[in-house]
N, C-alpha and C. Protein backbone atom coordinates (compact mmCIF):
# COMPACT_ATOMS: atom_id res chain seq x y z
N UNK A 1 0.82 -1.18 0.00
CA UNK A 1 0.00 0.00 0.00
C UNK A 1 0.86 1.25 0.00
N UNK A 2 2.13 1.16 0.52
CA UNK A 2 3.03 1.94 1.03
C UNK A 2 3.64 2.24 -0.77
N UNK A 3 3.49 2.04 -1.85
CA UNK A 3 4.23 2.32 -2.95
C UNK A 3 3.37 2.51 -3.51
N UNK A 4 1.80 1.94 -2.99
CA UNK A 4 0.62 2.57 -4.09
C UNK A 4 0.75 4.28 -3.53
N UNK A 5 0.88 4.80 -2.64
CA UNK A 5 0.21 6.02 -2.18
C UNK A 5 1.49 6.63 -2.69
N UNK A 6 2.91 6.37 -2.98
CA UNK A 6 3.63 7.24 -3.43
C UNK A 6 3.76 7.14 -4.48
N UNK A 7 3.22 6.67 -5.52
CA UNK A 7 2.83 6.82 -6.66
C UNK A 7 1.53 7.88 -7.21
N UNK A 8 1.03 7.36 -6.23
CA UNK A 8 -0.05 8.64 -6.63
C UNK A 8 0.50 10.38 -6.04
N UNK A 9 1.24 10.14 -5.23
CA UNK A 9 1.94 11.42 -4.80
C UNK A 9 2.51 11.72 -5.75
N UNK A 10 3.12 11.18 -6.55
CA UNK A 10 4.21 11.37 -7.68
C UNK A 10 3.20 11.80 -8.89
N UNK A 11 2.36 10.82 -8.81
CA UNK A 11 1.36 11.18 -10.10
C UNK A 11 0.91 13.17 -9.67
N UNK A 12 0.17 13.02 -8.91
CA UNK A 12 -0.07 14.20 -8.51
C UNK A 12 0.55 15.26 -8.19
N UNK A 13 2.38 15.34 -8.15
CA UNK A 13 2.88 16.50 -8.69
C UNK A 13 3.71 16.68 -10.17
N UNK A 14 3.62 15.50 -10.87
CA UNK A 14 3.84 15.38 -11.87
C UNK A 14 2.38 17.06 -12.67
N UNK A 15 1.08 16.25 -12.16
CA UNK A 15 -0.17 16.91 -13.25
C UNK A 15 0.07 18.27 -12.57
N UNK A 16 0.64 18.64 -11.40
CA UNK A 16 0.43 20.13 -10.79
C UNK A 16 2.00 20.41 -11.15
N UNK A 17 2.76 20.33 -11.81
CA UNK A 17 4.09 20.64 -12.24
C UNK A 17 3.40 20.93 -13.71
N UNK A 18 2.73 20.34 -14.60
CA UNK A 18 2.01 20.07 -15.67
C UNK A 18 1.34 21.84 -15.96
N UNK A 19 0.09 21.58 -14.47
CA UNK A 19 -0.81 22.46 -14.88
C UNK A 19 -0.36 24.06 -14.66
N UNK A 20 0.70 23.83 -13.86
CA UNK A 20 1.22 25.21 -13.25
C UNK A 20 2.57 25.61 -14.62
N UNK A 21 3.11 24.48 -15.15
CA UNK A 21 3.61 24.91 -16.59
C UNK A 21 2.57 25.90 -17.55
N UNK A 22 1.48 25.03 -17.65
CA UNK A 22 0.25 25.17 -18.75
C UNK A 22 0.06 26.80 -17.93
N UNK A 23 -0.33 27.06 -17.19
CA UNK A 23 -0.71 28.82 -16.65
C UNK A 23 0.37 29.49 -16.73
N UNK A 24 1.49 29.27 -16.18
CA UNK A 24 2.44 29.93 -16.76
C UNK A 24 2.46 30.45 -18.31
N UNK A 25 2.48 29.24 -19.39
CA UNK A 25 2.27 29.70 -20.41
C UNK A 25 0.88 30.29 -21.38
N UNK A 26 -0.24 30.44 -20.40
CA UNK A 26 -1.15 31.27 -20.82
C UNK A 26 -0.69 32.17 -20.15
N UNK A 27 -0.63 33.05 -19.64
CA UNK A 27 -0.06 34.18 -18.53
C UNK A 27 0.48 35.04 -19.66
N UNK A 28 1.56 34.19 -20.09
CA UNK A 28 2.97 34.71 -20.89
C UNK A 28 2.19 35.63 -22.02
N UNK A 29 1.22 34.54 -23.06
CA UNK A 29 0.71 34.80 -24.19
C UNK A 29 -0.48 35.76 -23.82
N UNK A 30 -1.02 35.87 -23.08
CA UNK A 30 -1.89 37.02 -22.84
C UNK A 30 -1.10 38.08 -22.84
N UNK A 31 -0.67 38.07 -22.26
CA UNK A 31 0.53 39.61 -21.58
C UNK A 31 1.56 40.48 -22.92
N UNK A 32 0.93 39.29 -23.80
CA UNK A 32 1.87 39.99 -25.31
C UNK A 32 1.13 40.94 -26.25
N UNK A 33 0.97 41.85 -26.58
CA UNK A 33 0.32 43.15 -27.29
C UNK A 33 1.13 43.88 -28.16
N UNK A 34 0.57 43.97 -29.17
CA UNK A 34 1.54 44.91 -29.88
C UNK A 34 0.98 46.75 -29.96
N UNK A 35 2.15 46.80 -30.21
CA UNK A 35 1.75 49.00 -30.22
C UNK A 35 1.22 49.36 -31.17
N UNK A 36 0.18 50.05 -31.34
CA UNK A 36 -0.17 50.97 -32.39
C UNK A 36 0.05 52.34 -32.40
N UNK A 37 0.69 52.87 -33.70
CA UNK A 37 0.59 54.18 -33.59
C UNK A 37 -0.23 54.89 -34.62
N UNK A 38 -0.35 56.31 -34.46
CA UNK A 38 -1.48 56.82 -35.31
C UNK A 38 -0.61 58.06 -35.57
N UNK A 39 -0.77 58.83 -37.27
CA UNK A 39 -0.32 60.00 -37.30
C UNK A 39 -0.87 60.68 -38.20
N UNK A 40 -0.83 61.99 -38.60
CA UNK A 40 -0.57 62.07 -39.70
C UNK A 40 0.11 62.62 -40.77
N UNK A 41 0.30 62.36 -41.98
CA UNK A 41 1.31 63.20 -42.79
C UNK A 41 0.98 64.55 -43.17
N UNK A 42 1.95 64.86 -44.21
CA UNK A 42 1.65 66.44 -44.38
C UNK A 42 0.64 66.95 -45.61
N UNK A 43 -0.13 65.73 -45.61
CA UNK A 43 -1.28 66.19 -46.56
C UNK A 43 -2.56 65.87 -45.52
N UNK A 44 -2.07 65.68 -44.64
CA UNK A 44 -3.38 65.85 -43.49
C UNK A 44 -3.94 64.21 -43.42
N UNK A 45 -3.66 63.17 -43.86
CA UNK A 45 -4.12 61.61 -44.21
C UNK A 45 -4.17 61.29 -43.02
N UNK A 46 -4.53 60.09 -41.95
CA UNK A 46 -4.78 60.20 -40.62
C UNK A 46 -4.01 58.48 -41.36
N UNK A 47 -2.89 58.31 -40.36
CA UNK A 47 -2.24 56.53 -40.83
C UNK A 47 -2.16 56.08 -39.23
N UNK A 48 -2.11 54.69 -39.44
CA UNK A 48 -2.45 53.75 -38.13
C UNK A 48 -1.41 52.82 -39.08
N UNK A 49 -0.60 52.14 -37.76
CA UNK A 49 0.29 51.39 -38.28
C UNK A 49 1.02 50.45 -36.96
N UNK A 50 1.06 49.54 -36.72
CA UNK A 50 2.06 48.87 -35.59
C UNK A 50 3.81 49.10 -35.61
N UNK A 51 3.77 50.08 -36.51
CA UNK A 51 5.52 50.00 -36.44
C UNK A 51 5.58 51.60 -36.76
N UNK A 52 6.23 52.13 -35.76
CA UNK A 52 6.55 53.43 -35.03
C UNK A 52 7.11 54.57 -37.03
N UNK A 53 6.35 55.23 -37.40
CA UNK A 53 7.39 55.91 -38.39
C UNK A 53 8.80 56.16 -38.09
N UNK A 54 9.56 56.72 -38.74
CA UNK A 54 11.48 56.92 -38.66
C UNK A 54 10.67 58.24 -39.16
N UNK A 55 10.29 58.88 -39.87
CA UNK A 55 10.15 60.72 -40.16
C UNK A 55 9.25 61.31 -39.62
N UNK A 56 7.86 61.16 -38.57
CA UNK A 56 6.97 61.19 -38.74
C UNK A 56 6.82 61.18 -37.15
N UNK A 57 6.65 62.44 -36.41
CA UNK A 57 6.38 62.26 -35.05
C UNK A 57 4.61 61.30 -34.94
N UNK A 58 4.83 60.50 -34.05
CA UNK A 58 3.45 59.29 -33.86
C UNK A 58 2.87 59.30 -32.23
N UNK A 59 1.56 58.97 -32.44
CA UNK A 59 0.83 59.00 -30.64
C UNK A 59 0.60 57.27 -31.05
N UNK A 60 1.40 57.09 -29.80
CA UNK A 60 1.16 55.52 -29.22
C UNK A 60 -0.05 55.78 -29.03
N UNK A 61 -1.43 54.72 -29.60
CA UNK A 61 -2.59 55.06 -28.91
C UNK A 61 -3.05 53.27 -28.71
N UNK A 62 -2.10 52.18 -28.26
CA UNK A 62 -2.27 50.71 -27.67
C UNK A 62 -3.76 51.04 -26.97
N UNK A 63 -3.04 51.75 -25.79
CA UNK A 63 -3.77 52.16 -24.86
C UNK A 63 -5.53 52.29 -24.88
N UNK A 64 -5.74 52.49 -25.93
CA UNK A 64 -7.38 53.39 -26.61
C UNK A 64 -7.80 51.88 -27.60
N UNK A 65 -7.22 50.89 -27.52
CA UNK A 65 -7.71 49.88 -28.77
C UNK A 65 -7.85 48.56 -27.59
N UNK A 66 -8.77 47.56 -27.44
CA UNK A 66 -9.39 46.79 -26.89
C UNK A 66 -8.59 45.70 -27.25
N UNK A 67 -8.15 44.68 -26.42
CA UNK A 67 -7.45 43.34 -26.69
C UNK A 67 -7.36 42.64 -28.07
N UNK A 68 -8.71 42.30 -27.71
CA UNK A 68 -9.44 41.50 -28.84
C UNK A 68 -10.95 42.50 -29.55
N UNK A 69 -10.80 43.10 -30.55
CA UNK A 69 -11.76 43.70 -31.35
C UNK A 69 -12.75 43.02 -31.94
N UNK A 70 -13.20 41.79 -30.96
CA UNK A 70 -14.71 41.32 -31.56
C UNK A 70 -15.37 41.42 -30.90
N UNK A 71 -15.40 42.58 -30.21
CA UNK A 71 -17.09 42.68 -29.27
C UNK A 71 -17.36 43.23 -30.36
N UNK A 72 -19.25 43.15 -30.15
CA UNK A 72 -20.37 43.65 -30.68
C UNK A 72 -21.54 44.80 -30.11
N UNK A 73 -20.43 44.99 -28.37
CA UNK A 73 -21.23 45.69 -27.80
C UNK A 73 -21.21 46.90 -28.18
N UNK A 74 -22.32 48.03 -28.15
CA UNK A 74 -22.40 49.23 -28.61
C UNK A 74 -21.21 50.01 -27.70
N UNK A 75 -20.58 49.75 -26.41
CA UNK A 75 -19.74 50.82 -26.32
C UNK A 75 -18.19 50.44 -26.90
N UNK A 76 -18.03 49.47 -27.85
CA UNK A 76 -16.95 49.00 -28.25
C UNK A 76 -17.00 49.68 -29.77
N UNK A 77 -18.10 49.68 -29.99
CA UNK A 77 -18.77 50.09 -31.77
C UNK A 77 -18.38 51.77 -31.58
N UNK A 78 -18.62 52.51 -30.67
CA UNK A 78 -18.75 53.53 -30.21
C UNK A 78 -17.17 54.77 -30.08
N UNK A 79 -16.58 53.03 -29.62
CA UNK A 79 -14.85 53.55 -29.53
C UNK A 79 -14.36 53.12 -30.75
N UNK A 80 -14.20 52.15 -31.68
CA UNK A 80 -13.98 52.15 -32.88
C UNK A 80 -14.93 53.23 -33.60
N UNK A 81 -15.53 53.72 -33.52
CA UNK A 81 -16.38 54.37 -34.44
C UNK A 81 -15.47 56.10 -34.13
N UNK A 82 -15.15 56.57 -32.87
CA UNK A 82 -14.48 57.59 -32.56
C UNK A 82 -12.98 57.67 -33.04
N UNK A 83 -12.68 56.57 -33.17
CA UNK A 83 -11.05 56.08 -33.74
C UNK A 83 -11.04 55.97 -35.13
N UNK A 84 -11.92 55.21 -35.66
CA UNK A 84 -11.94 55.43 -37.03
C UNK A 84 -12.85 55.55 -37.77
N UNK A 85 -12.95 57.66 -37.65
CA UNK A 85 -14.12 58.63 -38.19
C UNK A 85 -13.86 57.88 -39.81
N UNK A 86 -15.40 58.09 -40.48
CA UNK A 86 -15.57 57.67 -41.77
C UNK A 86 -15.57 59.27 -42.36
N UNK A 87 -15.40 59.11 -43.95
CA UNK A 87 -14.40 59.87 -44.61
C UNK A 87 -16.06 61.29 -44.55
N UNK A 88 -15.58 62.31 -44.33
CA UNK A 88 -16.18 63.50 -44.61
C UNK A 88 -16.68 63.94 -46.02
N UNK A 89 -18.18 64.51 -46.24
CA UNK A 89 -17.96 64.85 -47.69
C UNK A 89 -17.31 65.69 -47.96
N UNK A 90 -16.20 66.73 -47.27
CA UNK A 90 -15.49 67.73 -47.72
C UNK A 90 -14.33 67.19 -47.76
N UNK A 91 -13.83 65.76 -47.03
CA UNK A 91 -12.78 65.04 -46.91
C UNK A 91 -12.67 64.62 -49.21
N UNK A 92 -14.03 63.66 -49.00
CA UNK A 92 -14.36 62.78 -50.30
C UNK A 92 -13.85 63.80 -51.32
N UNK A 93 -14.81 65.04 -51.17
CA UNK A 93 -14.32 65.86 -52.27
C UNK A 93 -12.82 66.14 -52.72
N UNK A 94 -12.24 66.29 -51.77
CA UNK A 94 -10.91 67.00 -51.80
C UNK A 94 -10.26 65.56 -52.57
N UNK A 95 -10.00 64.61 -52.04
CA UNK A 95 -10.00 63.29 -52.82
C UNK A 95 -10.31 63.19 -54.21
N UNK A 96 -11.63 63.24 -54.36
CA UNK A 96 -12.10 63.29 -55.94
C UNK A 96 -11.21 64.41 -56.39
N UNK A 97 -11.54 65.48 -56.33
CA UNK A 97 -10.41 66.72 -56.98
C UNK A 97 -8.89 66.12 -57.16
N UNK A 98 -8.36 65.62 -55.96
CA UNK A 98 -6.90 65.63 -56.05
C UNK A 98 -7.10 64.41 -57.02
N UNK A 99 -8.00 63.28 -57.31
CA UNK A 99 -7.62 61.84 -58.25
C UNK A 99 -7.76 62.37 -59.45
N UNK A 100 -8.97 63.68 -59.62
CA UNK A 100 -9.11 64.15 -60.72
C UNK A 100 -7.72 65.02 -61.52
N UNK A 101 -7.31 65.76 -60.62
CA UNK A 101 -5.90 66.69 -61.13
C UNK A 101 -4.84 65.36 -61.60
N UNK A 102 -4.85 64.42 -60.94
CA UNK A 102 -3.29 63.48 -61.15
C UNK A 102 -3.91 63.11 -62.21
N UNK A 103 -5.34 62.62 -62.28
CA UNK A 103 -5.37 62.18 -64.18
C UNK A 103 -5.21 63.18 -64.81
N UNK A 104 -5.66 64.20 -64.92
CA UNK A 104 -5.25 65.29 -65.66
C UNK A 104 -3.63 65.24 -65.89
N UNK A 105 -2.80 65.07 -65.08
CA UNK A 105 -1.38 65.23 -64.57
C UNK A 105 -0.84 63.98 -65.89
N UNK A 106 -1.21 63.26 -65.07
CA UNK A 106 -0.94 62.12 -66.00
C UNK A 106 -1.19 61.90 -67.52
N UNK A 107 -2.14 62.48 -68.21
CA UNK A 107 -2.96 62.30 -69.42
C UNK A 107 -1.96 63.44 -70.04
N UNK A 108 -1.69 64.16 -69.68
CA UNK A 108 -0.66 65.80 -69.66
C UNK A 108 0.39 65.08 -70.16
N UNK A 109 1.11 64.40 -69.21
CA UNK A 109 2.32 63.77 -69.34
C UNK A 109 2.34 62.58 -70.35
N UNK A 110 1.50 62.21 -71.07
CA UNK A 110 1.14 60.86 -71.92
C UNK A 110 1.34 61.78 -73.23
N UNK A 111 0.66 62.76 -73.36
CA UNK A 111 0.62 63.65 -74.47
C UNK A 111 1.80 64.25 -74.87
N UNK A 112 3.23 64.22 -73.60
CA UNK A 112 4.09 64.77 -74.17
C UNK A 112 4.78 63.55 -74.13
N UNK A 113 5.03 62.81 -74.03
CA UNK A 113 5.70 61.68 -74.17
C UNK A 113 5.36 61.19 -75.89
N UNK A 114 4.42 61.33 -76.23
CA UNK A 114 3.94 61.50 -77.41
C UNK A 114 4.41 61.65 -78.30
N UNK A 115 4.54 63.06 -78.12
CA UNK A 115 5.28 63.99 -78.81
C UNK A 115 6.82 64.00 -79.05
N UNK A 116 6.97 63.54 -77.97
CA UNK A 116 8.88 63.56 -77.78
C UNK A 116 8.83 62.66 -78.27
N UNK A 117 8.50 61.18 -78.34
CA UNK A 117 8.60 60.04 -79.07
C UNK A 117 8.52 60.17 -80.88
N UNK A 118 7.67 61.32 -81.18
CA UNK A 118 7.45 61.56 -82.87
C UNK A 118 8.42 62.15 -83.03
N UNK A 119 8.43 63.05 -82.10
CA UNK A 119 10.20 64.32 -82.40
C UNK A 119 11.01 63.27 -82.30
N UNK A 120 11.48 62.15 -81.59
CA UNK A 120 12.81 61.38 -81.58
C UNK A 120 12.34 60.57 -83.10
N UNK A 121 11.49 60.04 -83.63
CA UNK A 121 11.91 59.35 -84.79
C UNK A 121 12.21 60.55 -85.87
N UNK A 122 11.34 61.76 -85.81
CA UNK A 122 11.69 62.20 -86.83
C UNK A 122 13.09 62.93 -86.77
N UNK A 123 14.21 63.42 -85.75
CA UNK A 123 15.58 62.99 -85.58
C UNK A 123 15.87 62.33 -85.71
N UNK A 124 15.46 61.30 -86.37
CA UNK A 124 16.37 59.80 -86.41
C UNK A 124 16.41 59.44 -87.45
N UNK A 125 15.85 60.35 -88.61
CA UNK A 125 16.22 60.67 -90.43
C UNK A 125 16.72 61.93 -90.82
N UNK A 126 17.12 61.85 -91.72
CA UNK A 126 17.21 62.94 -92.41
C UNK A 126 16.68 64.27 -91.80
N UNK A 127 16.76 65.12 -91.53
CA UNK A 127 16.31 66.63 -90.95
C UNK A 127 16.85 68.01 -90.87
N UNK A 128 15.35 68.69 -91.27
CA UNK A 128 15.86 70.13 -91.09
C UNK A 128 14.88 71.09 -90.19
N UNK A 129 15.32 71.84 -90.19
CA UNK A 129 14.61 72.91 -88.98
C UNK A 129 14.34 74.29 -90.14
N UNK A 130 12.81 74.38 -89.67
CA UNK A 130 12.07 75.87 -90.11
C UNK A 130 12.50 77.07 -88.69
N UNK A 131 12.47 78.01 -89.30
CA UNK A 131 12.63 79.29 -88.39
C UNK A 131 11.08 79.45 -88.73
N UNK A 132 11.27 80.83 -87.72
CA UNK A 132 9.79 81.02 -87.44
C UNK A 132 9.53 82.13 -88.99
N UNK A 133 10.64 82.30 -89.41
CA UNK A 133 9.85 83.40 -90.70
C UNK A 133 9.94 81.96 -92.04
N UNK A 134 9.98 81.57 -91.99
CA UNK A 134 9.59 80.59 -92.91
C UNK A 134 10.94 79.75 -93.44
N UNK A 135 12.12 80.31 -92.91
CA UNK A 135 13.17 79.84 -93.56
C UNK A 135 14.23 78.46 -92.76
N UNK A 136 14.40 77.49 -93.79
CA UNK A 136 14.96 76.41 -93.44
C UNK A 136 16.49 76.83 -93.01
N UNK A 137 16.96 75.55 -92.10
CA UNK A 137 18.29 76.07 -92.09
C UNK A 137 18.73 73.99 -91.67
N UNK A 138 19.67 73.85 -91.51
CA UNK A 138 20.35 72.09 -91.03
C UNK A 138 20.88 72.21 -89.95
N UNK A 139 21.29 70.92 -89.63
CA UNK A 139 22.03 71.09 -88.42
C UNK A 139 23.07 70.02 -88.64
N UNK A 140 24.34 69.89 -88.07
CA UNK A 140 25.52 68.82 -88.54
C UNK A 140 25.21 67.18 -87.86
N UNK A 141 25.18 66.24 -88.45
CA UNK A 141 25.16 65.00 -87.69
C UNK A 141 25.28 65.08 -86.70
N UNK A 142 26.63 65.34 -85.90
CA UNK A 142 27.34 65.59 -84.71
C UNK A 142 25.92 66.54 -84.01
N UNK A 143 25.21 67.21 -83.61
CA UNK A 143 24.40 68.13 -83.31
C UNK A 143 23.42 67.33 -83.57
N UNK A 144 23.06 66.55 -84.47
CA UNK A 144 21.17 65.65 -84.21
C UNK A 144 21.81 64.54 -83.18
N UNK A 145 22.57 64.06 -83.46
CA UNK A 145 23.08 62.62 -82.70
C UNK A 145 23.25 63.20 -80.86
N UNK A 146 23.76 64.18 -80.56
CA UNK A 146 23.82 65.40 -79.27
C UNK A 146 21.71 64.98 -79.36
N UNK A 147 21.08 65.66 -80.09
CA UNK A 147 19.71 66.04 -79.67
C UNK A 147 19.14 64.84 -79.78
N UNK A 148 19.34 63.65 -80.94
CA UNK A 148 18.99 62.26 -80.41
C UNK A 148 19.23 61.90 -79.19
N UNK A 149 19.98 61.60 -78.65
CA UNK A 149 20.85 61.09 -77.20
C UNK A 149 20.24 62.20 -76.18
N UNK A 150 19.97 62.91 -76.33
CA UNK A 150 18.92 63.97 -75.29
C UNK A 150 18.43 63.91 -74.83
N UNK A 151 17.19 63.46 -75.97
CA UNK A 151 15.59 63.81 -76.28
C UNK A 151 15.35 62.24 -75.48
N UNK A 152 16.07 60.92 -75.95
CA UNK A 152 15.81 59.62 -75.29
C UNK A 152 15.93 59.71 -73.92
N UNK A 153 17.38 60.16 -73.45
CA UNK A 153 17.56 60.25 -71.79
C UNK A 153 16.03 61.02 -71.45
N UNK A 154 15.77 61.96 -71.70
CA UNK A 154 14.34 62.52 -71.23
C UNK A 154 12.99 61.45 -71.58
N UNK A 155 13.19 60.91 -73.01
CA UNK A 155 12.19 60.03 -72.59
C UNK A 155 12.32 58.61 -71.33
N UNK A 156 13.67 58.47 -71.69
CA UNK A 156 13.96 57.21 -70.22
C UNK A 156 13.44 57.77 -69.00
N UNK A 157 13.80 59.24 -68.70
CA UNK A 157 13.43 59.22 -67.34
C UNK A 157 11.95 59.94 -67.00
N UNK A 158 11.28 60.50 -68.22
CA UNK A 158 10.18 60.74 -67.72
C UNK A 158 8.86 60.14 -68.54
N UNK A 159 8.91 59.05 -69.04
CA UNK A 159 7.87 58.27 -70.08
C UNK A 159 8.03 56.97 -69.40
N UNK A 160 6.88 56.47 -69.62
CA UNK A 160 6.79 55.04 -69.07
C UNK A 160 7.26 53.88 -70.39
């Protein structure tokens, strides 16, 4: 009887060596959170991000965001909803305008790429140049091959 009961002693700090491991390591994993920060840039954009900017002074706001973000209760809806305001129609607008100008921007820039592309083939034959009173004049190989080699570096760096 005397080796049954220390077996079960043994058994029984074996499972409490076990269970006090097992809490330990929930303990650990709860206690781990990561930071959020919030800022914004200099076009006024509001950014949320877990990793701190390098240019960009940031408000740690961990603090203001809930463990786990699946409640459904209205004062959880309430604090996400204060954290992340939906876009303003004077916000939207300014948006539409600014997507509208970059196509403009862009369509701008397509048109001269265009152009520089017709001007580089037609440097790339035979050519002469009109003055503005009507009169032709040439230019030496050495001098188109200069304005060939130009006109490309400009299209390399500003044409897609």
């Amino acid at each position: 009887m005397n080796s049954l009961a220390f077996s079960r002693s043994a058994f029984s700090r074996s499972v409490w060596k076990r269970a006090a491991l097992l809490g330990l390591l929930v303990m650990l994993c709860g206690s781990v959170s990561a930071e959020i920060y919030q800022w914004r840039d200099a076009s006024g954009k509001l950014h949320f991000s877990d990793k701190k900017p390098k240019q960009q002074a940031a408000k740690d706001i961990s603090h203001t965001v809930s463990d786990i973000n699946m409640d459904d209760s209205a004062v959880e809806r309430e604090k996400l909803e204060r954290l992340f305001k939906p876009e303003t129609p004077e916000e939207k607008a300014l948006r539409q305008k600014e997507a509208g100008r970059q196509a403009n921007r862009e369509e701008k820039q397509q048109k001269q790429c265009e152009q520089a592309r017709n001007y580089l083939d037609a440097l790339k034959g035979p050519v002469y140049f009109v003055r503005e009173d009507g009169s032709s004049y040439d230019i030496s190989e050495t001098e188109r091959q200069q304005r060939v080699a130009a006109l490309e570096g400009q299209i390399k760096r500003h044409c897609l």
